[in-house]
C-alpha atoms as a PDB file:
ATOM      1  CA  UNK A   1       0.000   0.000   0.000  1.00  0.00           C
ATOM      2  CA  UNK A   2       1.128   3.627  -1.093  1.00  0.00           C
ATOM      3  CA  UNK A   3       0.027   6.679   0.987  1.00  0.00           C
ATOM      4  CA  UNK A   4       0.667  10.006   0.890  1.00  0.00           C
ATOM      5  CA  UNK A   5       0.634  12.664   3.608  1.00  0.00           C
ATOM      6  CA  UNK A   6       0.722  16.209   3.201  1.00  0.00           C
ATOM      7  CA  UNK A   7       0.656  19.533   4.603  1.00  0.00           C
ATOM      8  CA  UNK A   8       1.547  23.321   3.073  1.00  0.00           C
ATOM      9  CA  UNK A   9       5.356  22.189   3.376  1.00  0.00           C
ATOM     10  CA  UNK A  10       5.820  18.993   3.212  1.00  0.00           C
ATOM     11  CA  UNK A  11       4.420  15.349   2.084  1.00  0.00           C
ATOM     12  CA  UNK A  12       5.786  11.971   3.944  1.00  0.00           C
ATOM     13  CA  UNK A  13       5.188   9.006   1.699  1.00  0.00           C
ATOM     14  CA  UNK A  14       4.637   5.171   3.359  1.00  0.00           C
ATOM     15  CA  UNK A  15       5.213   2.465   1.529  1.00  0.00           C
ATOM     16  CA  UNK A  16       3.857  -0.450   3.642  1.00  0.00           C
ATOM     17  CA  UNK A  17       5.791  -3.204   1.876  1.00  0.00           C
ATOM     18  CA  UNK A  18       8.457  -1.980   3.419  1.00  0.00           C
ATOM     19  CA  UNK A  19       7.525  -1.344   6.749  1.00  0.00           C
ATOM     20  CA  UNK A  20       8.480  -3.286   9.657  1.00  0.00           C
ATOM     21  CA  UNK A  21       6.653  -1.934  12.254  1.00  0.00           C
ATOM     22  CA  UNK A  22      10.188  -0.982  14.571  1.00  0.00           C
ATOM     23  CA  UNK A  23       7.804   1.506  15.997  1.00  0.00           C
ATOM     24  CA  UNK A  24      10.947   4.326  15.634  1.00  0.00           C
ATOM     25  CA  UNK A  25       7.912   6.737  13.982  1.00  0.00           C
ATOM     26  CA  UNK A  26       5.760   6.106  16.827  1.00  0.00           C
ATOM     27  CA  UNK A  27       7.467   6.161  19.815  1.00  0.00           C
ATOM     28  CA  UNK A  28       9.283   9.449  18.259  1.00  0.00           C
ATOM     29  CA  UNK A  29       5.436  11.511  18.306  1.00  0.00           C
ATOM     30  CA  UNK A  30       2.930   9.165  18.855  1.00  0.00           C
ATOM     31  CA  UNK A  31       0.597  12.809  18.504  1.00  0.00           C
ATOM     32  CA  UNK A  32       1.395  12.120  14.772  1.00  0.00           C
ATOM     33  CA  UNK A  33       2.303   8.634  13.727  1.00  0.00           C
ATOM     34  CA  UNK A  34      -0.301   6.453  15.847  1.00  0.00           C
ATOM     35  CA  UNK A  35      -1.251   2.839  14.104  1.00  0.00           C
ATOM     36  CA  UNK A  36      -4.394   2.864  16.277  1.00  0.00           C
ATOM     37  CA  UNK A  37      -6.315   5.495  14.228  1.00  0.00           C
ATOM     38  CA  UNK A  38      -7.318   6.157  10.727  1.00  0.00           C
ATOM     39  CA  UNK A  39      -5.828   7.923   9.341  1.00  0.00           C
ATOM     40  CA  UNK A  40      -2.771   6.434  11.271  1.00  0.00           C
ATOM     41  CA  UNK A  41      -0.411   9.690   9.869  1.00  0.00           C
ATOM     42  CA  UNK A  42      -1.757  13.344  10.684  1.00  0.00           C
ATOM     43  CA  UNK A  43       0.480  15.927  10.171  1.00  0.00           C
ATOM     44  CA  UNK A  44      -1.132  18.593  11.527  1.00  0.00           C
ATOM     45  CA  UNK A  45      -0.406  17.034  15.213  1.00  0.00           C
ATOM     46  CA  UNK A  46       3.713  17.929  15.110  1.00  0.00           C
ATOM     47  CA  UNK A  47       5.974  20.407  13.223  1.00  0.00           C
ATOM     48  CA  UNK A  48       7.949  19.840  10.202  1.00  0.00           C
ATOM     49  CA  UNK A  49      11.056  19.896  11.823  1.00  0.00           C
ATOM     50  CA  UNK A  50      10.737  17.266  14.523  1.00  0.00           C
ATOM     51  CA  UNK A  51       8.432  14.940  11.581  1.00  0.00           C
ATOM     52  CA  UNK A  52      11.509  15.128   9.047  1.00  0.00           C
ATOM     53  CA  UNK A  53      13.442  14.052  12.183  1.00  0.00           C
ATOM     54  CA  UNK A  54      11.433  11.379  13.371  1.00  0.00           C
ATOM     55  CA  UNK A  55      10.942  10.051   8.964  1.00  0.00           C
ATOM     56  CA  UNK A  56      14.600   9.761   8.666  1.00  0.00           C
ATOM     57  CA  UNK A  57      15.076   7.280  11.301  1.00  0.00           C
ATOM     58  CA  UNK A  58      12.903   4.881   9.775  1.00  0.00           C
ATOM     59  CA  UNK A  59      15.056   2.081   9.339  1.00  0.00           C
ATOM     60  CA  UNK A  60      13.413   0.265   6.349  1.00  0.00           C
ATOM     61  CA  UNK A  61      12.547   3.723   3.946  1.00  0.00           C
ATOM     62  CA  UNK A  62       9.081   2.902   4.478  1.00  0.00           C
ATOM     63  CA  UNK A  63       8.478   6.406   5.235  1.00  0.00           C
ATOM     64  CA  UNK A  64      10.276   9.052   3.309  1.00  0.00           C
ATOM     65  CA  UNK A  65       9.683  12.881   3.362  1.00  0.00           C
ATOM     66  CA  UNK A  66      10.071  15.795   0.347  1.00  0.00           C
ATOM     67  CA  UNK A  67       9.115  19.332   0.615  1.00  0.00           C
ATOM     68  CA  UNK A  68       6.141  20.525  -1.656  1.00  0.00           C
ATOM     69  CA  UNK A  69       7.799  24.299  -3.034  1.00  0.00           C
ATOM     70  CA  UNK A  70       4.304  25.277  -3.533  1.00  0.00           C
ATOM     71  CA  UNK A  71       3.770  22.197  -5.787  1.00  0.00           C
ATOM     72  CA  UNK A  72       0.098  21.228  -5.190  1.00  0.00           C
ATOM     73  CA  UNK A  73      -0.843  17.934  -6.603  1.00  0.00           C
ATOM     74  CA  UNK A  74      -4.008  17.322  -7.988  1.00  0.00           C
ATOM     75  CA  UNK A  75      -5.471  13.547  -9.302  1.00  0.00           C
ATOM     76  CA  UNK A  76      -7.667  14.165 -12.503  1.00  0.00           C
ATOM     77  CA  UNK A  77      -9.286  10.466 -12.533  1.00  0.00           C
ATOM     78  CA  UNK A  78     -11.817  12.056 -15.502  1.00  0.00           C
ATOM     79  CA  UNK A  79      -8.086  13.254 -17.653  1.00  0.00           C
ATOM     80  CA  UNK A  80      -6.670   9.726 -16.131  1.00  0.00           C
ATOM     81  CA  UNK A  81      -3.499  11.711 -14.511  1.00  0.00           C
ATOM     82  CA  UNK A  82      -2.068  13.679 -11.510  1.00  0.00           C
ATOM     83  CA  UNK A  83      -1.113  16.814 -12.306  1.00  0.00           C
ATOM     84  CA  UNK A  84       1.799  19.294 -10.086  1.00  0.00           C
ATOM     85  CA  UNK A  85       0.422  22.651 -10.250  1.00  0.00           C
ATOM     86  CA  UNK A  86       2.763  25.799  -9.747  1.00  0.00           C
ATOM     87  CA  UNK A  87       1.412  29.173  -9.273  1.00  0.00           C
ATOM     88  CA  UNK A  88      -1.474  27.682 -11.584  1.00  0.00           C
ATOM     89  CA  UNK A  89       0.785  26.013 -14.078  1.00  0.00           C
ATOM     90  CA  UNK A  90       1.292  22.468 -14.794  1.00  0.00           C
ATOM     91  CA  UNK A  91       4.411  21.808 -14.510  1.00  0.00           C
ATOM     92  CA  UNK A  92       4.775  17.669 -14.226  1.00  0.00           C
ATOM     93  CA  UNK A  93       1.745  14.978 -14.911  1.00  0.00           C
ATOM     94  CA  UNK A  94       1.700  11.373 -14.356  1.00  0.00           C
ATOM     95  CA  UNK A  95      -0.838   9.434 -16.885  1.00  0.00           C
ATOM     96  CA  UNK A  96      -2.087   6.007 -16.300  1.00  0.00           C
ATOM     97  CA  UNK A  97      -4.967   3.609 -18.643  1.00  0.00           C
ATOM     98  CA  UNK A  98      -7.481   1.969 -17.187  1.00  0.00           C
ATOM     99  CA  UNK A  99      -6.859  -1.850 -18.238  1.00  0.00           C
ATOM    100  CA  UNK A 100      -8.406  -5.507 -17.655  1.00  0.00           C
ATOM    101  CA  UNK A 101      -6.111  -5.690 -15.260  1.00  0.00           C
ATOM    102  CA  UNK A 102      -6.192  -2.146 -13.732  1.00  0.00           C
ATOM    103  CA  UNK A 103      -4.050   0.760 -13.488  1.00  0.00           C
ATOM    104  CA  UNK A 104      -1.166   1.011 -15.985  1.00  0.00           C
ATOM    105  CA  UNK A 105       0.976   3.996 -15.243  1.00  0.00           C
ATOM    106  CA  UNK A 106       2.796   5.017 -18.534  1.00  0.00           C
ATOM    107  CA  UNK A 107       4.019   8.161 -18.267  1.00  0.00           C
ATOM    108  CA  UNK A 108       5.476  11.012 -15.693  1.00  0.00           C
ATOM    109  CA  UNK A 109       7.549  14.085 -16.383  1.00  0.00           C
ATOM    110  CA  UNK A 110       8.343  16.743 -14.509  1.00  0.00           C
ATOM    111  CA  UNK A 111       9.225  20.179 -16.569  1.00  0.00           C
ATOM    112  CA  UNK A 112      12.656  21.678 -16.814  1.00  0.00           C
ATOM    113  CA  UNK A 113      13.685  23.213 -13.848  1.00  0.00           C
ATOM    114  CA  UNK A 114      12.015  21.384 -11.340  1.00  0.00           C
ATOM    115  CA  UNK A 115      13.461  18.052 -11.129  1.00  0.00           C
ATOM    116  CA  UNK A 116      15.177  16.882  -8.261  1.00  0.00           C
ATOM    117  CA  UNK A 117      12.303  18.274  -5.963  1.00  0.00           C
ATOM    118  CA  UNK A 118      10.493  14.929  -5.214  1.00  0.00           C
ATOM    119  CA  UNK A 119       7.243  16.206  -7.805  1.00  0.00           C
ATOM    120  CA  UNK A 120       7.497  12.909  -9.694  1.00  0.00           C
ATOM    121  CA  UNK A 121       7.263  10.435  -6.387  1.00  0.00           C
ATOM    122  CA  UNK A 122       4.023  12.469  -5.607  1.00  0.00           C
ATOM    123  CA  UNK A 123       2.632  12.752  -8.758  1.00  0.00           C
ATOM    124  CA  UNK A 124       3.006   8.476  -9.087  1.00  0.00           C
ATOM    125  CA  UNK A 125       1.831   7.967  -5.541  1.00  0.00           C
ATOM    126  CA  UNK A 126      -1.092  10.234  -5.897  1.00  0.00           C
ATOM    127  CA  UNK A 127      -2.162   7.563  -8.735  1.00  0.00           C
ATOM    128  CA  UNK A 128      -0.898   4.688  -6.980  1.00  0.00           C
ATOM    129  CA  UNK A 129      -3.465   5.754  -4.215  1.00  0.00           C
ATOM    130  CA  UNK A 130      -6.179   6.093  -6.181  1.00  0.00           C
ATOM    131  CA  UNK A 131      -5.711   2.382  -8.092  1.00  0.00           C
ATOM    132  CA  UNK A 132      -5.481   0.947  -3.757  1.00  0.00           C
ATOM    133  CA  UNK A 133      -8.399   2.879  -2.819  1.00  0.00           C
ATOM    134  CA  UNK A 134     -10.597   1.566  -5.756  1.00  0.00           C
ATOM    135  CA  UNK A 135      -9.104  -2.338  -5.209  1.00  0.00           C
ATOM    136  CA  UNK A 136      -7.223  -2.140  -8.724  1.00  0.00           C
ATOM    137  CA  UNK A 137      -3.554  -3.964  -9.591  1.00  0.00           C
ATOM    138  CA  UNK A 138      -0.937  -1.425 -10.365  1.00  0.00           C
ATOM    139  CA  UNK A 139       1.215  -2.479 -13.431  1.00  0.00           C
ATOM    140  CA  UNK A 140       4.122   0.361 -14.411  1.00  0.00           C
ATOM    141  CA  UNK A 141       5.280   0.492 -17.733  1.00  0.00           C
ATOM    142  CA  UNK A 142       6.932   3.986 -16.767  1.00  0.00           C
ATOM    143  CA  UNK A 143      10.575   3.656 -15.547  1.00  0.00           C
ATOM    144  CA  UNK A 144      10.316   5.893 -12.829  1.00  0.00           C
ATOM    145  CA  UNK A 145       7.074   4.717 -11.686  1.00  0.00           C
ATOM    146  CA  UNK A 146       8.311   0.927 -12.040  1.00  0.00           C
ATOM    147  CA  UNK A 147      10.970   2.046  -9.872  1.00  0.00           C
ATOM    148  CA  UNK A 148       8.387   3.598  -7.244  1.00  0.00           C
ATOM    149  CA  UNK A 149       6.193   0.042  -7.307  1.00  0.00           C
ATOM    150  CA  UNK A 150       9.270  -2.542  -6.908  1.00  0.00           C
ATOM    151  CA  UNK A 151      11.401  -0.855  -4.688  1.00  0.00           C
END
């Protein structure tokens, strides 16, 4: 399972493949990172500084952390992408097809200039949600987003 987290600042990403439960995330703010609720991940209970802290001790990678610079993402299931908005442009999309077999993710790019900024890992986990939530496969025919699904 893929899940994304965000506030104005920043998003953590879980990946629960990875995850090994070593409770390091919850017994660093328990406020914020609590497996006992749903959603188990709110950001809004701690501040950015002690969260990045607390992400980057998780042993496994199962949670990782990116800042948004003003990068809003935005699923378009009706244009079959996520979208990264700037300042009202789009400037990176990830496009999936709706299959037999469910979501194939073919495509992300992220514009000139803004690479390097974590856009592309929240643009393919925004669709990556999306296929969990409605009970479809994920296949990835993308590199990147390949990458994302068998790491």
């Amino acid at each position: 399972m893929h899940r994304m987290y965000e506030n104005d600042d920043i998003t953590v990403f879980w990946d629960s493949d990875k995850c090994r439960h070593s409770r390091v995330c919850v017994s660093g703010n328990s406020a914020v990172f609590n497996f006992a609720r749903k959603p188990w991940v709110m950001l809004e209970n701690g501040d950015n500084k002690s969260i990045w802290q607390i992400v980057e001790r998780c042993p496994t990678k199962a949670l990782t952390v990116t800042y948004n610079h003003d990068v809003k993402i935005v699923f378009e299931e009706e244009n079959k992408r996520s979208v990264a908005i700037l300042n009202g442009e789009i400037i990176g999309e990830c496009d999936y097809a709706v299959t037999p077999e469910g979501f194939e993710v073919f495509h992300t790019e992220v514009r000139p200039g803004h690479e390097g900024k974590g856009i592309a890992k929240r643009l393919v986990f925004k669709v990556f949600e999306a296929a969990e939530r409605s009970r479809q496969k994920i296949n990835a025919t993308c590199s990147y987003a390949k990458k994302l699904l068998e790491s």
